[in-house]
C-alpha atoms as a PDB file:
ATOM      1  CA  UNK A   1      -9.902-209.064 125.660  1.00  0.00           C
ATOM      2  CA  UNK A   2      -6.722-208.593 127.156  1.00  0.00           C
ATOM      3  CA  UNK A   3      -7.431-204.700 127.282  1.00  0.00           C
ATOM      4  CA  UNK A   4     -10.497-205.266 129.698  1.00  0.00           C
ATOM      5  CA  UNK A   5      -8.257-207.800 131.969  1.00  0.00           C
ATOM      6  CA  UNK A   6      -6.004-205.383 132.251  1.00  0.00           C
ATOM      7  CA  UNK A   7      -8.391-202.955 133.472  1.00  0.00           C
ATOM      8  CA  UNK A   8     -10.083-205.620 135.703  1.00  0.00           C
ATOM      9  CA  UNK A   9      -6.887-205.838 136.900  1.00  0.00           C
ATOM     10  CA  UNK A  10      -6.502-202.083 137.924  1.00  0.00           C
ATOM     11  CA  UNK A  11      -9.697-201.451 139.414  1.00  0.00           C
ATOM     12  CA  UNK A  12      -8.998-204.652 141.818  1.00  0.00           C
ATOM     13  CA  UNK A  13      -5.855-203.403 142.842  1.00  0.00           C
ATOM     14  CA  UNK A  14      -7.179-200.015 143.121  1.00  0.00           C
ATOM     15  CA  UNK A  15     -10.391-202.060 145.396  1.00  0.00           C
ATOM     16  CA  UNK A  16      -7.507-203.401 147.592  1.00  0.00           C
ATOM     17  CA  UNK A  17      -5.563-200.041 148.483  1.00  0.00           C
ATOM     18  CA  UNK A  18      -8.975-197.981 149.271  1.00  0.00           C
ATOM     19  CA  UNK A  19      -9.505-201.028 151.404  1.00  0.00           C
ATOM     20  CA  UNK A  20      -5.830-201.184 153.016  1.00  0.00           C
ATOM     21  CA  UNK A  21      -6.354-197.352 153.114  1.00  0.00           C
ATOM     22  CA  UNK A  22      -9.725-197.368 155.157  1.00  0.00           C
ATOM     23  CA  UNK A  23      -8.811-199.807 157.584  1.00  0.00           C
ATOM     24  CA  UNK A  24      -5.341-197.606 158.487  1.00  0.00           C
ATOM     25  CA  UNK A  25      -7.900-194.496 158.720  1.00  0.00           C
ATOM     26  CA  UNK A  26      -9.940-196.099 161.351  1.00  0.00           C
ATOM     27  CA  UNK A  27      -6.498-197.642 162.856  1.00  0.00           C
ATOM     28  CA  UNK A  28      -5.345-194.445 163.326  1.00  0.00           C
ATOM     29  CA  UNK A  29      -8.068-192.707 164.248  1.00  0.00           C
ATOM     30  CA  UNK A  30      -8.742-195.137 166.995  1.00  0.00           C
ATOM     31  CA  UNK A  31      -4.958-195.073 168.370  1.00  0.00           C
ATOM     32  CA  UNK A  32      -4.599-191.156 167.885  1.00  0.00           C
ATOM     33  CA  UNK A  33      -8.532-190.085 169.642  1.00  0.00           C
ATOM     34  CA  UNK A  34      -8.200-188.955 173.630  1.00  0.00           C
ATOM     35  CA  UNK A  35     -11.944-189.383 173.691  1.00  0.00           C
ATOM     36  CA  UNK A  36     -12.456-193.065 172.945  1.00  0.00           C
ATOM     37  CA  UNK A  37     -12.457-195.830 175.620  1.00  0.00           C
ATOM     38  CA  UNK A  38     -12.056-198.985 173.925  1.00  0.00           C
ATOM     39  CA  UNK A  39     -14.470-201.121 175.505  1.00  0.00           C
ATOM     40  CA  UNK A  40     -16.078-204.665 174.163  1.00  0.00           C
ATOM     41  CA  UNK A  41     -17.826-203.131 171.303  1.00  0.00           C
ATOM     42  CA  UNK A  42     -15.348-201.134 170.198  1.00  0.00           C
ATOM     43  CA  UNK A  43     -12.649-203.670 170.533  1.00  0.00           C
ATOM     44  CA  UNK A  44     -15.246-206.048 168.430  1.00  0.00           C
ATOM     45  CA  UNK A  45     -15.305-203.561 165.955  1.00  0.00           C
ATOM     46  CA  UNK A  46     -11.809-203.457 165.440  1.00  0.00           C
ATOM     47  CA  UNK A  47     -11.471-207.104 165.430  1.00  0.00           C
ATOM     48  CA  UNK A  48     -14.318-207.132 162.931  1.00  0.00           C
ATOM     49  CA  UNK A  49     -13.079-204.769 160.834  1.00  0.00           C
ATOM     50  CA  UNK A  50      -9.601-205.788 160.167  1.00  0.00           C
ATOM     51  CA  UNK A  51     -10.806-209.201 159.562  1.00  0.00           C
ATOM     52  CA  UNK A  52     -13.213-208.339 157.233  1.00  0.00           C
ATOM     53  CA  UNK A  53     -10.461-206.629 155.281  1.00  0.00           C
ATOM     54  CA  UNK A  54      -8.131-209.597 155.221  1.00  0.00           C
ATOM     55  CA  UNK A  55     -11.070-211.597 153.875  1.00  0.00           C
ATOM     56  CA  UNK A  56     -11.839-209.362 151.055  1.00  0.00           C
ATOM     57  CA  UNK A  57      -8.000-208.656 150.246  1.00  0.00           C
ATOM     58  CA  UNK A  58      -8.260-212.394 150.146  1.00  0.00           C
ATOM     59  CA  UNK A  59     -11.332-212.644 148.096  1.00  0.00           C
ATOM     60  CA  UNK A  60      -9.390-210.211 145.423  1.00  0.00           C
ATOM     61  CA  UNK A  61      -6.268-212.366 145.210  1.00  0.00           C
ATOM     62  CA  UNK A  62      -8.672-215.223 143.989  1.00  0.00           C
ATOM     63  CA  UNK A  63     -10.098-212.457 141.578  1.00  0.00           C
ATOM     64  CA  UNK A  64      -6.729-212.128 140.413  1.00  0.00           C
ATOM     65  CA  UNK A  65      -6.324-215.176 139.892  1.00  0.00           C
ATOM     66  CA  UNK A  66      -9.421-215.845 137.906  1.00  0.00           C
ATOM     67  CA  UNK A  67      -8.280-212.601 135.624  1.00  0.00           C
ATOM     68  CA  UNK A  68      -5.471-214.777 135.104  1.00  0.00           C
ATOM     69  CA  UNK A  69      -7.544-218.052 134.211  1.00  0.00           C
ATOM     70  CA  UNK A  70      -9.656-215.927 131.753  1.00  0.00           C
ATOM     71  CA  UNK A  71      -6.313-214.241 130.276  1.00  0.00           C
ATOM     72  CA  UNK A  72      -5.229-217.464 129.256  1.00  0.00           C
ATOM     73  CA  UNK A  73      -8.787-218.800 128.082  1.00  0.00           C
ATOM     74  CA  UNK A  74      -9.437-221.191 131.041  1.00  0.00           C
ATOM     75  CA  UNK A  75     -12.853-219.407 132.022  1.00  0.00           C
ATOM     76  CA  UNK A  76     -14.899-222.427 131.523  1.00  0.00           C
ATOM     77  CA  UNK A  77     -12.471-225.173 133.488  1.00  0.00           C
ATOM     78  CA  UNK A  78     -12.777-227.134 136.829  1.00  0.00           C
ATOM     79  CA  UNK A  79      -9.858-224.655 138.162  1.00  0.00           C
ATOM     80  CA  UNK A  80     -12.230-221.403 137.469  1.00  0.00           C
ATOM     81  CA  UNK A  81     -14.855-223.518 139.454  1.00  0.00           C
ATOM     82  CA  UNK A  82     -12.124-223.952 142.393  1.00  0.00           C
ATOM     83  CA  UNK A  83     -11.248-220.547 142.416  1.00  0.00           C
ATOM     84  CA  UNK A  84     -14.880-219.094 142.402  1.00  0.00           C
ATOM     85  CA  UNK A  85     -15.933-221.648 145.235  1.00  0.00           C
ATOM     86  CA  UNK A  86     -12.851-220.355 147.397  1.00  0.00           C
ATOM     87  CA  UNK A  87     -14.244-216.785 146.583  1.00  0.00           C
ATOM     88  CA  UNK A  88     -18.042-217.567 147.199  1.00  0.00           C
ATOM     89  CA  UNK A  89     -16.594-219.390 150.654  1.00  0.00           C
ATOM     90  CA  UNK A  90     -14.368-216.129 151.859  1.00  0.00           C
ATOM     91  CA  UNK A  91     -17.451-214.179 151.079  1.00  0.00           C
ATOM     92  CA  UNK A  92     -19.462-215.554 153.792  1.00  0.00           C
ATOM     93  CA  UNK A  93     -16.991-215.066 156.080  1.00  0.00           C
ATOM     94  CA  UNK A  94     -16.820-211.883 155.357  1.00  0.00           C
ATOM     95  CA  UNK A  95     -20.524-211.564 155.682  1.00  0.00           C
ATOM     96  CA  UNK A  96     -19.856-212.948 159.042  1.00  0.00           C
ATOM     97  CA  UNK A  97     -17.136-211.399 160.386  1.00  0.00           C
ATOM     98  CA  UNK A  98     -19.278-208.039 159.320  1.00  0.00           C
ATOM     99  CA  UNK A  99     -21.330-209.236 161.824  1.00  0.00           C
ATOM    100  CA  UNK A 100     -18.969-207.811 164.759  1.00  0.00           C
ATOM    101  CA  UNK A 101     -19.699-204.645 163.606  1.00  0.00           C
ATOM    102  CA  UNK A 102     -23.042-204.201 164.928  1.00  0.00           C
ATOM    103  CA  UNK A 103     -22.218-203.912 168.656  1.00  0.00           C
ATOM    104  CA  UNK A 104     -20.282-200.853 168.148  1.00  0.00           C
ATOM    105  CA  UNK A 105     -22.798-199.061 166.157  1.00  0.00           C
ATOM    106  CA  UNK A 106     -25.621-200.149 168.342  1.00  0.00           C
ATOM    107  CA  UNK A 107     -23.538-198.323 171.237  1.00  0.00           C
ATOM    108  CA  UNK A 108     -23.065-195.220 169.007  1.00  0.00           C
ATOM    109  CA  UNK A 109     -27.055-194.888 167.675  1.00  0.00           C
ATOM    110  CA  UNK A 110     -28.151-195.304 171.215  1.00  0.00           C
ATOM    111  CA  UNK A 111     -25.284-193.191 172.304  1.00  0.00           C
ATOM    112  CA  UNK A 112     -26.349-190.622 169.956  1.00  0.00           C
ATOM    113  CA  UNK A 113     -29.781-191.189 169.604  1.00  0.00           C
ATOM    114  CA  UNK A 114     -29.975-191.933 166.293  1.00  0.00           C
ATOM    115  CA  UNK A 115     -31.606-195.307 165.213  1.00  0.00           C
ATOM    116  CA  UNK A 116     -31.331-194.613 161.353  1.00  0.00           C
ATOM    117  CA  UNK A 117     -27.197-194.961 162.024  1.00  0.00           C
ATOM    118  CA  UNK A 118     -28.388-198.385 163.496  1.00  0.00           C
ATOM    119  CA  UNK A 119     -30.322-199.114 160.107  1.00  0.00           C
ATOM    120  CA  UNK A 120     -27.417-197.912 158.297  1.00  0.00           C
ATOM    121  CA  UNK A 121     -24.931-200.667 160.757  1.00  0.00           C
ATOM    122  CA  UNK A 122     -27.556-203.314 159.210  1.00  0.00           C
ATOM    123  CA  UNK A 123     -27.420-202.354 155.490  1.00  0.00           C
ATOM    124  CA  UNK A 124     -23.933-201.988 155.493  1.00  0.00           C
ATOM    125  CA  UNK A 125     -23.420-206.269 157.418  1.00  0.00           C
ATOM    126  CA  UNK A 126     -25.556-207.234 155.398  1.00  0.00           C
ATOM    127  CA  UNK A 127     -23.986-206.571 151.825  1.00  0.00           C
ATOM    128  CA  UNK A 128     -21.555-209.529 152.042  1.00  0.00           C
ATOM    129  CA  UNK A 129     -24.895-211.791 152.414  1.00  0.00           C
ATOM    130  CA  UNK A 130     -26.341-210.309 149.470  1.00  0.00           C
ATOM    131  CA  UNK A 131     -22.989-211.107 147.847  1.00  0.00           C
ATOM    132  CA  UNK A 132     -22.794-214.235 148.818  1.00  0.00           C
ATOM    133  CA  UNK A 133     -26.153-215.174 147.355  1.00  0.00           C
ATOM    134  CA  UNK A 134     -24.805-213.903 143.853  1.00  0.00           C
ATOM    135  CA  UNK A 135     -21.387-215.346 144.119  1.00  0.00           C
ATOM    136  CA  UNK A 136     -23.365-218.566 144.913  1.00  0.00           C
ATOM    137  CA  UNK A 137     -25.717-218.019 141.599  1.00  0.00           C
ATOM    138  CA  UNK A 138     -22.467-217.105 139.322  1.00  0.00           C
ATOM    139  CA  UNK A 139     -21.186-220.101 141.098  1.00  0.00           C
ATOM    140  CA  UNK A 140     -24.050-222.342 139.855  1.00  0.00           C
ATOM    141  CA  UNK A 141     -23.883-220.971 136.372  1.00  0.00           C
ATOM    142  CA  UNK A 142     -20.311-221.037 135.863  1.00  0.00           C
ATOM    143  CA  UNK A 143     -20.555-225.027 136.852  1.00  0.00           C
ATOM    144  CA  UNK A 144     -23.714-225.925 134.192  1.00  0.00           C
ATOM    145  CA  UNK A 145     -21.907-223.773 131.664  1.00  0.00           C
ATOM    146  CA  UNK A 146     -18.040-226.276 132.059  1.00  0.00           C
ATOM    147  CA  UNK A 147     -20.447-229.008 132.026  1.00  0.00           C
ATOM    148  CA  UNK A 148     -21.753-227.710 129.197  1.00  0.00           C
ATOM    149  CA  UNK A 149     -18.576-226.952 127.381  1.00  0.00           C
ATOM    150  CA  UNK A 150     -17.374-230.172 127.996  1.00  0.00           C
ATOM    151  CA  UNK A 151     -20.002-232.106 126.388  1.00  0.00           C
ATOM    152  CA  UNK A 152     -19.755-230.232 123.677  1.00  0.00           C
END
């Protein structure tokens, strides 16, 4: 058991530096381009993106800290239920703050005619939703089942 935590571990900290790494590409790309006039949109985006990014960095330190809960057999305790409700809660802000997104890439399908990259701006905002939704549902189970293991 410890074996797979310690992998958990890994890949989340591996999550949270592709993360940290993406948001310094499009940092730098947007400082370092002579072609781009920042503009509402764009300036949205920016907004949007880097605090999107401090939400999920955020949502991974409470995966952490579940890893650590689990490591130490506390899966099925009113502080795994605390944790997970912080992480089902940062996930809809991050569905939200997605949201600012969608300006930008509206001006860049119409910009170059291309409503599929429009589509695309939708799947992509809406992924924290659809996370949300199963965070809530783990969420739910995760409650009947320290109910469960406490009347037992």
């Amino acid at each position: 058991m410890n074996g797979k935590v310690q992998i958990l571990r890994f890949a989340l900290a591996v999550t949270a530096a592709v993360i940290i790494g993406f948001v310094g590409l499009i940092g730098i790309q947007f400082a370092t381009s002579i072609h781009i006039a920042l503009n509402f949109p764009l300036i949205l985006f920016l907004v949007a993106v880097v605090a999107t990014a401090l939400v999920v960095l955020y949502i991974i330190s409470k995966f952490f800290s579940l890893l650590r809960l689990i490591a130490v057999n506390k899966t099925f305790t009113q502080a795994s239920i605390a944790v997970f409700r912080h992480i089902r809660i940062a996930s809809l802000i991050a569905a939200f703050t997605t949201l600012g997104c969608l300006p930008a890439m509206y001006m860049w399908a119409d910009g170059d005619d291309a409503p599929g990259l429009m589509l695309v701006g939708l799947g992509v905002a809406f992924i924290p939703f659809a996370m949300y939704a199963a965070f809530a549902v783990v969420e739910q189970v995760l409650r009947t089942a320290v109910r469960t293991h406490q009347h037992a």
